[in-house]
C-alpha atoms as a PDB file:
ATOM      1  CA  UNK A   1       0.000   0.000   0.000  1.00  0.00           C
ATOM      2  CA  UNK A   2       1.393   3.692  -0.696  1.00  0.00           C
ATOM      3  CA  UNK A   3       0.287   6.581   0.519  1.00  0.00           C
ATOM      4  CA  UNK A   4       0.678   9.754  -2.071  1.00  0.00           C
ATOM      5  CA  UNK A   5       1.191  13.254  -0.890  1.00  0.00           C
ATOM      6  CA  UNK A   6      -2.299  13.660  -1.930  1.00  0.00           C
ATOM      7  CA  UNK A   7      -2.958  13.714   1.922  1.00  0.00           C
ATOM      8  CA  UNK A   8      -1.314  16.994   2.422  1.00  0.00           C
ATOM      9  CA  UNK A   9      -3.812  18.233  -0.589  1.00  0.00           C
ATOM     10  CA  UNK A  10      -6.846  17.265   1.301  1.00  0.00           C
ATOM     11  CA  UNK A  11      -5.359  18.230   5.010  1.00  0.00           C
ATOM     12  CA  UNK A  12      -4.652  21.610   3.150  1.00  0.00           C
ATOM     13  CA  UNK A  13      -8.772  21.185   1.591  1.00  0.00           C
ATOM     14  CA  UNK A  14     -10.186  20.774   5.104  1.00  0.00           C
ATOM     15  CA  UNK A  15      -8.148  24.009   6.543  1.00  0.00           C
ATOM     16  CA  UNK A  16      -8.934  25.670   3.393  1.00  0.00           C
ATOM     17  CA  UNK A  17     -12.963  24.907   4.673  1.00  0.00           C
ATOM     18  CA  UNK A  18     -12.407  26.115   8.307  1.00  0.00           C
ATOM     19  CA  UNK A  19     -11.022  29.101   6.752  1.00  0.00           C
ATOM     20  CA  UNK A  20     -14.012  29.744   4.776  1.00  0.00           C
ATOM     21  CA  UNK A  21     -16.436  28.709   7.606  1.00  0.00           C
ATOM     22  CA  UNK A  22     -14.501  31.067   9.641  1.00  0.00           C
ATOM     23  CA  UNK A  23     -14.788  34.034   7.538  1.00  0.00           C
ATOM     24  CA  UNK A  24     -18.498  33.178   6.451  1.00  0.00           C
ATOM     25  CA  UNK A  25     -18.959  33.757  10.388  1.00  0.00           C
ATOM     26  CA  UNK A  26     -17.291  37.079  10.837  1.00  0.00           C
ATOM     27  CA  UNK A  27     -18.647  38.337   7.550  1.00  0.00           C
ATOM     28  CA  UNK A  28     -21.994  37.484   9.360  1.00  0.00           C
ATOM     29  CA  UNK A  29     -21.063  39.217  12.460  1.00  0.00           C
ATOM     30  CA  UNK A  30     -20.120  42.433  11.026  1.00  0.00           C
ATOM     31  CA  UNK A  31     -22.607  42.592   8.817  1.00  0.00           C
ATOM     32  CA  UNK A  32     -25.145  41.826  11.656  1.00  0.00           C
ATOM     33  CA  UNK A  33     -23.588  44.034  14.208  1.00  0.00           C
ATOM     34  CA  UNK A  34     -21.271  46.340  12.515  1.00  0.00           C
ATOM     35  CA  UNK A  35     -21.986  49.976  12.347  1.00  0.00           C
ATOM     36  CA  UNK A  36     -23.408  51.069   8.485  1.00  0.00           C
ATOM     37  CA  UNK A  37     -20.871  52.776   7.393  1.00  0.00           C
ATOM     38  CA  UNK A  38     -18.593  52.992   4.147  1.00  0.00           C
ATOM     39  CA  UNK A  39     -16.024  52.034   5.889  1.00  0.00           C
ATOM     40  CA  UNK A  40     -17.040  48.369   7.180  1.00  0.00           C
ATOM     41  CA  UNK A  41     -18.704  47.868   3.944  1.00  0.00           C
ATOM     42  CA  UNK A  42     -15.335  48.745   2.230  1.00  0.00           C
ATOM     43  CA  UNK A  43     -13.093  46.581   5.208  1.00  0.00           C
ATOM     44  CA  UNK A  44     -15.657  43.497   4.379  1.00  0.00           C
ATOM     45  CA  UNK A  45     -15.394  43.600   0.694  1.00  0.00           C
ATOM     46  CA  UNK A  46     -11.167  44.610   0.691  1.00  0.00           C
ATOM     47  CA  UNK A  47     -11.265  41.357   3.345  1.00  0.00           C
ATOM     48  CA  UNK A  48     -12.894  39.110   0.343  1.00  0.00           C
ATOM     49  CA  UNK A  49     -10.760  40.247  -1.980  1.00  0.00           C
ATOM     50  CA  UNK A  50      -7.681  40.080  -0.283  1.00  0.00           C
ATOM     51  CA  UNK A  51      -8.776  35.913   0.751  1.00  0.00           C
ATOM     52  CA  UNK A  52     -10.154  35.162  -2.677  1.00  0.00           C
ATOM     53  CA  UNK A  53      -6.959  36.631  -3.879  1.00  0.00           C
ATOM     54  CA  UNK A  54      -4.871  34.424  -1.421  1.00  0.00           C
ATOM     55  CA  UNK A  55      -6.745  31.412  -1.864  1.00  0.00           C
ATOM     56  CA  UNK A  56      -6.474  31.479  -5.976  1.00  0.00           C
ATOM     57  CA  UNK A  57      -2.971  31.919  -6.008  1.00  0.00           C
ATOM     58  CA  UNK A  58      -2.326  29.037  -3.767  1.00  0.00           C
ATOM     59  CA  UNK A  59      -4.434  26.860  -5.909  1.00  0.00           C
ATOM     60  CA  UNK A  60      -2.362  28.128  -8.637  1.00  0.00           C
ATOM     61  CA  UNK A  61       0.963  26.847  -6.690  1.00  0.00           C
ATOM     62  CA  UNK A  62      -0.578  23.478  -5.872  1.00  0.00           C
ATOM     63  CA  UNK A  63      -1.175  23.110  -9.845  1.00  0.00           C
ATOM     64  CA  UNK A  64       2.259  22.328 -10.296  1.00  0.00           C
ATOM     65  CA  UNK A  65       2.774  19.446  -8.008  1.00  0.00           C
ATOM     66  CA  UNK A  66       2.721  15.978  -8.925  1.00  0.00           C
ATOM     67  CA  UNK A  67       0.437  14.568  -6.084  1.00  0.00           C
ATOM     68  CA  UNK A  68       0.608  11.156  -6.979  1.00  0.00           C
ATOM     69  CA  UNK A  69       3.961  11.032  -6.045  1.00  0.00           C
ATOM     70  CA  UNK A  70       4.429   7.983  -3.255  1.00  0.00           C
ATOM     71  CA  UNK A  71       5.125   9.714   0.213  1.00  0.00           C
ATOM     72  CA  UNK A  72       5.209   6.618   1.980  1.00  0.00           C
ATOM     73  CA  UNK A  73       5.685   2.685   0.752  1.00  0.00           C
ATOM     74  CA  UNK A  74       3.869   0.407   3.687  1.00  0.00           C
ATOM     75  CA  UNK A  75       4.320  -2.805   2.026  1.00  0.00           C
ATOM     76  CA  UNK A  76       8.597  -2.461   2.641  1.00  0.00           C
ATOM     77  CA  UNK A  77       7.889  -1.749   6.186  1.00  0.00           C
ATOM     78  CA  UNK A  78       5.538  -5.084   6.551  1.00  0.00           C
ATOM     79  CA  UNK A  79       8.546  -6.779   5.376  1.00  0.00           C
ATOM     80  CA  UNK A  80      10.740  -5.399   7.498  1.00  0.00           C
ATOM     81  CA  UNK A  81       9.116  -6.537  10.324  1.00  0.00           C
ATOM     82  CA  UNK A  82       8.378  -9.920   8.933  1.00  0.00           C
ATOM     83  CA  UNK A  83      12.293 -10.454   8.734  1.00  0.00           C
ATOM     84  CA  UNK A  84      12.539  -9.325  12.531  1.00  0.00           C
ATOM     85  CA  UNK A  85      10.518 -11.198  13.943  1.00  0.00           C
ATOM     86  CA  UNK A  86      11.486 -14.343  15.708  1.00  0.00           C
ATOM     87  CA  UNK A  87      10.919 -17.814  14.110  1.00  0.00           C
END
């Protein structure tokens, strides 16, 4: 069995989603319970720029890695311990 560096991909998915969750929730909150003004309404829409802009260019990095690349071989290590192992 191999394990691919894929895993980092969807550990790096499931922070992307608490990041989003996250934000979704303070969007909310100042939104809800800001003051209406021009300059929360500018703060909230420079804050979704500046993430969207964030989060596309690090999907544009991750583009360029292989992620089937093997990260970790387990059928060598269930040898290894076959061969030290006592008869």
């Amino acid at each position: 069995m191999v394990i691919t560096i894929s895993f980092f991909y969807y550990l790096y998915l499931l922070v992307l989603l608490f990041f989003l969750v996250y934000s979704l929730f303070n969007i909310y909150h100042l939104i809800r319970f800001g003051f209406l003004s021009l300059v929360n309404v500018l703060m909230i829409i420079l804050y979704i720029i500046l993430s969207a802009a964030f989060i596309i260019f690090s999907f544009q990095l991750l583009l360029a890695i292989d992620w089937q690349q093997p990260l970790l071989q387990i059928d060598g290590l269930k040898n290894l311990f076959n061969q030290l192992s006592l008869p």
